[in-house]
Protein backbone atom coordinates (compact mmCIF):
# COMPACT_ATOMS: atom_id res chain seq x y z
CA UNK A 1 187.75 -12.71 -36.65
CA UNK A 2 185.76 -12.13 -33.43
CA UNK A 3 186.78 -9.53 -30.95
CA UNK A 4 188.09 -11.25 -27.40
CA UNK A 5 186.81 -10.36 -24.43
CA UNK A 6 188.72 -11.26 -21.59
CA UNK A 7 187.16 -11.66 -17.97
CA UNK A 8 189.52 -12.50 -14.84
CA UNK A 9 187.50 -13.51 -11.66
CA UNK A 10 189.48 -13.15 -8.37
CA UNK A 11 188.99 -15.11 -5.39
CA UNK A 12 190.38 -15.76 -2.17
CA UNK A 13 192.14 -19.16 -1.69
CA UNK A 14 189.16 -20.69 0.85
CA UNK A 15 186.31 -19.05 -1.52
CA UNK A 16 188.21 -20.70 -5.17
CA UNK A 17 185.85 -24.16 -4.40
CA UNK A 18 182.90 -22.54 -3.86
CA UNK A 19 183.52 -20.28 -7.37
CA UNK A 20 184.38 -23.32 -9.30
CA UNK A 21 182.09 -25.54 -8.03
CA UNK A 22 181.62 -29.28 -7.74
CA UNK A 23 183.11 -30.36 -10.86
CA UNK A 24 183.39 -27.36 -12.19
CA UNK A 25 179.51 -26.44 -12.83
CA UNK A 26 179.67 -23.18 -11.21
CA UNK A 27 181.80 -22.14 -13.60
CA UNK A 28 180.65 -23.87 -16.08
CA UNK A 29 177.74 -21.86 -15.95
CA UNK A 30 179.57 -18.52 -15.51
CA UNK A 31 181.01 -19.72 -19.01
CA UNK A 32 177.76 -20.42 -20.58
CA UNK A 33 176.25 -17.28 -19.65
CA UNK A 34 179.02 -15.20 -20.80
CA UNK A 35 178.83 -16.83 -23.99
CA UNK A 36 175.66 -16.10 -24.44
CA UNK A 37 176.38 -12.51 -23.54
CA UNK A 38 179.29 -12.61 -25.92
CA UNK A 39 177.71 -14.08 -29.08
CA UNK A 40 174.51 -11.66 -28.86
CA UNK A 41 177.47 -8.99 -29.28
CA UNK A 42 178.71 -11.16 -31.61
CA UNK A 43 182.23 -11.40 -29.97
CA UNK A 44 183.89 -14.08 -28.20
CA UNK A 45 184.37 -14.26 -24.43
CA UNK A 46 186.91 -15.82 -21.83
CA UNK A 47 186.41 -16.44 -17.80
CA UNK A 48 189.65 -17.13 -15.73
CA UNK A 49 189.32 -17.38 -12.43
CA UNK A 50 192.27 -16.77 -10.30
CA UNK A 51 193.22 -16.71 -6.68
C-alpha cells in the first residue's frame, strides 16, 4: 500500500471561488499536478481545500 500524503489548502471565504475555480478546474488542476508529484514518489496524494 501507497503512503498518503495529505495537503489542506486554506482560503478565505471571498478567495474559496477563485481557488476552486469555474467548475472546479482550478482545482482540478492542483489535483493533477499533485498526482503527478505523488506518483513520481510513488505515493499517493490528497488536496482539500478549506475555508
Amino acid at each position: 500500500m501507497k503512503e498518503l500524503i495529505d495537503y489542506i489548502a486554506k482560503a478565505l471565504k471571498e478567495d474559496l471561488g477563485k481557488v476552486i475555480g469555474k467548475q472546479g478546474r482550478t482545482a482540478k488542476a492542483m489535483r493533477t499536478i499533485l498526482s503527478a508529484a505523488s506518483a513520481k514518489l510513488k505515493k499517493r496524494s490528497v488536496l482539500e481545500i478549506l475555508e
